[in-house]
Every structure is written in structure tokens, then in C-alpha cells.
PDB file of N, CA and C in Angstrom:
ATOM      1  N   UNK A   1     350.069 149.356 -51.041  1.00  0.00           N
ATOM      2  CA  UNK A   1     350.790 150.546 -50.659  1.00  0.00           C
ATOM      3  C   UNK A   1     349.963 151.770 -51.044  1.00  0.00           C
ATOM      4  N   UNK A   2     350.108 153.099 -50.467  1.00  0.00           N
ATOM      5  CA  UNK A   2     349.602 154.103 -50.512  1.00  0.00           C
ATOM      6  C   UNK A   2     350.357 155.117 -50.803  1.00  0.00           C
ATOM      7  N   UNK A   3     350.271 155.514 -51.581  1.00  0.00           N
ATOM      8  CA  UNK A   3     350.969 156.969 -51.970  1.00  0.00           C
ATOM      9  C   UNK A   3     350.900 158.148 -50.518  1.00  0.00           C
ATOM     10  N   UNK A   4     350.911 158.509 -49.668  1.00  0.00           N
ATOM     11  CA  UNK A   4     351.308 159.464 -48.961  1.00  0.00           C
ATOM     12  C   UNK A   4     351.076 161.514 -49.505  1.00  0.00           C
ATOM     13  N   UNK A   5     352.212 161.535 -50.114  1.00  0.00           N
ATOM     14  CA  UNK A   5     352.734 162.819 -50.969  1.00  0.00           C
ATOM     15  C   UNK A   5     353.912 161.867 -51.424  1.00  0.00           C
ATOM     16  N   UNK A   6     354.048 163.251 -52.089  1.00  0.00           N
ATOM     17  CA  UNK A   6     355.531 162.841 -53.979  1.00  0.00           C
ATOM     18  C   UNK A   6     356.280 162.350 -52.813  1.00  0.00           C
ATOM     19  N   UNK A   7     356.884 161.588 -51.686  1.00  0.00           N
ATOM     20  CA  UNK A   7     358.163 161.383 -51.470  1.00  0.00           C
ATOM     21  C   UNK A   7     357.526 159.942 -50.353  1.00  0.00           C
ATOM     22  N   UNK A   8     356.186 160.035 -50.025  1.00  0.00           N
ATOM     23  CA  UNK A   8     356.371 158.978 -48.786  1.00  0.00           C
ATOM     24  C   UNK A   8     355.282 157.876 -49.629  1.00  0.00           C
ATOM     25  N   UNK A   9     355.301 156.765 -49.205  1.00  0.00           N
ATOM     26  CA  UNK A   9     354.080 155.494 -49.409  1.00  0.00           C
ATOM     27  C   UNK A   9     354.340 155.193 -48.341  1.00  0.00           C
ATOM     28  N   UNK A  10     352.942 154.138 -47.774  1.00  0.00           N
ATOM     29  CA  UNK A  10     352.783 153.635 -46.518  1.00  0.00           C
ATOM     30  C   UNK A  10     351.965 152.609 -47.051  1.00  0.00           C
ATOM     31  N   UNK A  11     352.332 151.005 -46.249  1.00  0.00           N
ATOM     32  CA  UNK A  11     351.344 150.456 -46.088  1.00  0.00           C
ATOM     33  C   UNK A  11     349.761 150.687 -45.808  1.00  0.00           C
ATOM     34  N   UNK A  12     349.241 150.105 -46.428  1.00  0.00           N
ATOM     35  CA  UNK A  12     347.596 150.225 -46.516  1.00  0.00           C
ATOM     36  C   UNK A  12     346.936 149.797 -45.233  1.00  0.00           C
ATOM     37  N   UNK A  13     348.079 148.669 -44.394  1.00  0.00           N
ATOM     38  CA  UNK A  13     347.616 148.258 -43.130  1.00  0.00           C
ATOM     39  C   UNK A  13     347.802 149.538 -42.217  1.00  0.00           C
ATOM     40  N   UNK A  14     348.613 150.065 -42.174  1.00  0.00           N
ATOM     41  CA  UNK A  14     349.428 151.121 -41.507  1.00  0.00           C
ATOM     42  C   UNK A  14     348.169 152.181 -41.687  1.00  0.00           C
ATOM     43  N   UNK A  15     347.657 152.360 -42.758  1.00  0.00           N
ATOM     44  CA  UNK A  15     346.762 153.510 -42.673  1.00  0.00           C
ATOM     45  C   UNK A  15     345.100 153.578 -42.256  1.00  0.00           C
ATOM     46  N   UNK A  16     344.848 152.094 -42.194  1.00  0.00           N
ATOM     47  CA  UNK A  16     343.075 151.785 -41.911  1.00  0.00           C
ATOM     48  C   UNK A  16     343.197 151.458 -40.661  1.00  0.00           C
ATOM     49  N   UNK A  17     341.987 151.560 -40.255  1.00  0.00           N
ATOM     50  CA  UNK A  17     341.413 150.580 -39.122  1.00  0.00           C
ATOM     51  C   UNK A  17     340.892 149.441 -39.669  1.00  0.00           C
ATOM     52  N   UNK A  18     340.753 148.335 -39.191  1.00  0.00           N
ATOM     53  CA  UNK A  18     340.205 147.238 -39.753  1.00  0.00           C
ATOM     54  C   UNK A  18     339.101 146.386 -38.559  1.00  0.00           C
ATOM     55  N   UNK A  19     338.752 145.769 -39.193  1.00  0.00           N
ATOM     56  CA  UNK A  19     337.865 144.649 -38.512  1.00  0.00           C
ATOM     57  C   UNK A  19     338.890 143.604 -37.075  1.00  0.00           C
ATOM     58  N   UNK A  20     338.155 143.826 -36.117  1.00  0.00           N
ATOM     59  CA  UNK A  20     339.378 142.832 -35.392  1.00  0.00           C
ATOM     60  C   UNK A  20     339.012 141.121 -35.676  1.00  0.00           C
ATOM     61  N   UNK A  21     339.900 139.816 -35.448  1.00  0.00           N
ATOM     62  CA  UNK A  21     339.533 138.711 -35.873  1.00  0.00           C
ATOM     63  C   UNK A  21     338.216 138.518 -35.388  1.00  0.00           C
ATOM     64  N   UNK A  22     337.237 138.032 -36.046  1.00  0.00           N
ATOM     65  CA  UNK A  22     335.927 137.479 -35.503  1.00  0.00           C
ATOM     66  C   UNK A  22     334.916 138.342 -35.360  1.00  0.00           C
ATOM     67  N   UNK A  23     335.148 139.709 -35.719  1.00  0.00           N
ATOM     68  CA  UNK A  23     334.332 140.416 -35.746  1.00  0.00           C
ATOM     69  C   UNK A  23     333.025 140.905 -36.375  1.00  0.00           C
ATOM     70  N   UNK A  24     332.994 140.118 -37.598  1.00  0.00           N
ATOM     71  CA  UNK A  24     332.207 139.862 -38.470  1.00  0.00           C
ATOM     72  C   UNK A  24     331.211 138.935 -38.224  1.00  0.00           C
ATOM     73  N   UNK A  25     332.007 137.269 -37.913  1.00  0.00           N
ATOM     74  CA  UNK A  25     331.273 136.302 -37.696  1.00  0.00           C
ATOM     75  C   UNK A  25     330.716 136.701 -36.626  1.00  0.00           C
ATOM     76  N   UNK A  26     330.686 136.970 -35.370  1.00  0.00           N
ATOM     77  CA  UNK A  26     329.947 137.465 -34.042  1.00  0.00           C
ATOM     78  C   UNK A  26     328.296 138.404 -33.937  1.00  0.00           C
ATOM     79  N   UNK A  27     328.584 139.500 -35.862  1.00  0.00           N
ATOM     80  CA  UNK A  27     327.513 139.994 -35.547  1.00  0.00           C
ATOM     81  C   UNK A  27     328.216 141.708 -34.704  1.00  0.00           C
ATOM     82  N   UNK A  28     329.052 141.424 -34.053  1.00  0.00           N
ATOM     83  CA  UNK A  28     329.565 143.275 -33.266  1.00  0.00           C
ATOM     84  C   UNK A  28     330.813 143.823 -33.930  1.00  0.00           C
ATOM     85  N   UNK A  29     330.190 144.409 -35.192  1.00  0.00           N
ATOM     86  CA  UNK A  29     331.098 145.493 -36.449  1.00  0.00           C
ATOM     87  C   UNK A  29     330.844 146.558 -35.334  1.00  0.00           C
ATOM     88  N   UNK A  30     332.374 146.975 -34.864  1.00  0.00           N
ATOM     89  CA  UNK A  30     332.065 148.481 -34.942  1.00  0.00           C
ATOM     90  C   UNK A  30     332.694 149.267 -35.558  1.00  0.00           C
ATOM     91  N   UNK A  31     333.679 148.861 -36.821  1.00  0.00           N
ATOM     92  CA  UNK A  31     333.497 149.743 -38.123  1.00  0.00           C
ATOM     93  C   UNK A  31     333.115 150.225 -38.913  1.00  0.00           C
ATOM     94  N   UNK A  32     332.478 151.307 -38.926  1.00  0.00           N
ATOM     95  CA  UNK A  32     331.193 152.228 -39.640  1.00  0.00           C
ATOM     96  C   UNK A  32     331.073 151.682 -40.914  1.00  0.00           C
ATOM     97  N   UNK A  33     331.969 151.542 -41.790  1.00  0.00           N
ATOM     98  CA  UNK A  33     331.971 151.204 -42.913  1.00  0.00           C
ATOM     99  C   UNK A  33     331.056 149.428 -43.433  1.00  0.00           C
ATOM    100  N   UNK A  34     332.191 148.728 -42.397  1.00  0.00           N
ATOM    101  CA  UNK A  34     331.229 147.486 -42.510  1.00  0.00           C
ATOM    102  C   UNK A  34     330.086 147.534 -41.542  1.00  0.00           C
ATOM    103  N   UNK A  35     329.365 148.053 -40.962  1.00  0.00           N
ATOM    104  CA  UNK A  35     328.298 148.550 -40.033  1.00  0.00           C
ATOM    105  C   UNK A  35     327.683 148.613 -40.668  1.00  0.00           C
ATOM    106  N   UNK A  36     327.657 149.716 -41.717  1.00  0.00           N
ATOM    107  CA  UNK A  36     326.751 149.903 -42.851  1.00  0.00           C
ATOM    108  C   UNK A  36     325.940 148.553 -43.561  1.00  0.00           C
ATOM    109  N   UNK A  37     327.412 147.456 -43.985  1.00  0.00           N
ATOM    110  CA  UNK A  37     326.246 147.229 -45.669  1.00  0.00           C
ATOM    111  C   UNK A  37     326.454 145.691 -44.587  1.00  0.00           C
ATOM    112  N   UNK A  38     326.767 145.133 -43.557  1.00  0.00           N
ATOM    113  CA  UNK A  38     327.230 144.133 -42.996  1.00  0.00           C
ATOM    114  C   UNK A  38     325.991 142.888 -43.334  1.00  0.00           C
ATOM    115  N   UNK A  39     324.737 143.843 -42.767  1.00  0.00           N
ATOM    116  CA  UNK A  39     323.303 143.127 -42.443  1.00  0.00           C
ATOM    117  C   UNK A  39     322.973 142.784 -43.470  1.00  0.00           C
ATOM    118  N   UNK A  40     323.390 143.672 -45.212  1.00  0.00           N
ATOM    119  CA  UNK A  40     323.013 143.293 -46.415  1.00  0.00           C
ATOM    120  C   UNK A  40     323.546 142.473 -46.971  1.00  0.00           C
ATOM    121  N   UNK A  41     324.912 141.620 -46.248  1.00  0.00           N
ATOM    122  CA  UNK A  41     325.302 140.981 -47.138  1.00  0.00           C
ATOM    123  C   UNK A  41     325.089 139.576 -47.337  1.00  0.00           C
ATOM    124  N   UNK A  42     325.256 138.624 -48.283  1.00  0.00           N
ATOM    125  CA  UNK A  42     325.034 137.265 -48.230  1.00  0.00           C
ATOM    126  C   UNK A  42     325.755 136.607 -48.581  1.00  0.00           C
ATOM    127  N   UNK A  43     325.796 135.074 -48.095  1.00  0.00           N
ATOM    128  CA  UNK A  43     326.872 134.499 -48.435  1.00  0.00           C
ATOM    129  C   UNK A  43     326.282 133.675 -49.818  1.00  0.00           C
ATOM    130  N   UNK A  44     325.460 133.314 -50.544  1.00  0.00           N
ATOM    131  CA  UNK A  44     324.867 132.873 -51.316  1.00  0.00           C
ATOM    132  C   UNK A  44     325.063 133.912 -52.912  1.00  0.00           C
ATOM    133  N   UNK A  45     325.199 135.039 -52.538  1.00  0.00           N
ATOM    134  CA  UNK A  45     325.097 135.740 -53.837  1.00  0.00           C
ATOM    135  C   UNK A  45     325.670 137.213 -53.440  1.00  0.00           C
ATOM    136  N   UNK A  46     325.794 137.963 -54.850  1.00  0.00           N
ATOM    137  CA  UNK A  46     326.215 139.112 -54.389  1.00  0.00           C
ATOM    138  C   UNK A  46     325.275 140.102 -54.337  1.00  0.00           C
ATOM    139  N   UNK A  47     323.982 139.988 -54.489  1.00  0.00           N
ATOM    140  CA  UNK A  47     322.700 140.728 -54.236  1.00  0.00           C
ATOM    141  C   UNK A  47     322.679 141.201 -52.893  1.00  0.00           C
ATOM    142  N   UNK A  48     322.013 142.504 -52.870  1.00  0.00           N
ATOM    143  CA  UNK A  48     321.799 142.716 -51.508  1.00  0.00           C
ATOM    144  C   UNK A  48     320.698 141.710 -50.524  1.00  0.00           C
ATOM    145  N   UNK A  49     320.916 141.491 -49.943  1.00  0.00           N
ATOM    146  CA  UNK A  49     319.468 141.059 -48.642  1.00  0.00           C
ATOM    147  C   UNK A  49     318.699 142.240 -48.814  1.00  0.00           C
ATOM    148  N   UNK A  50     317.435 141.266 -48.563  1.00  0.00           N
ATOM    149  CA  UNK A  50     316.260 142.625 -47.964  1.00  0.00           C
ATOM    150  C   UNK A  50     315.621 142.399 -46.560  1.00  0.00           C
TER     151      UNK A  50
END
């Protein structure tokens, strides 16, 4: 949940955009956020890729 202001909360789903199913595994993020670190990540460790 998300605080809003002093009187409202909202779901956290309600307030993001998210990844649609499969979007990850495919390789076509077009959420900036995971866009960013997507290519760095690994499934082996939490180190970045180079």
C-alpha cells in the first residue's frame, strides 16, 4: 500500500506500471526502469554482468 496524502492509500499495483507477463523472458522491456539494469542482470549471482 501507498500512502497517497493524510487521508488516501492506494494499492502499489494501482499506482505503477509494470512489466507485462513474459516480458522479461523475451528480451522486449519497455519499462525504462527495467530497460536500464535488465542486460546486467544474472541469474547465477547478484553481481552485475559485464
Amino acid at each position: 500500500m501507498i500512502r497517497i496524502n493524510a487521508r488516501e492509500v492506494r494499492s502499489a499495483r494501482s499506482q505503477y506500471d509494470w512489466v507485462e507477463p513474459g516480458e522479461l523472458l523475451d528480451h522486449n522491456v519497455t519499462h525504462p526502469a527495467f530497460a536500464k539494469f535488465w542486460d546486467m542482470a544474472r541469474a547465477d549471482s547478484f553481481a552485475a554482468a559485464v
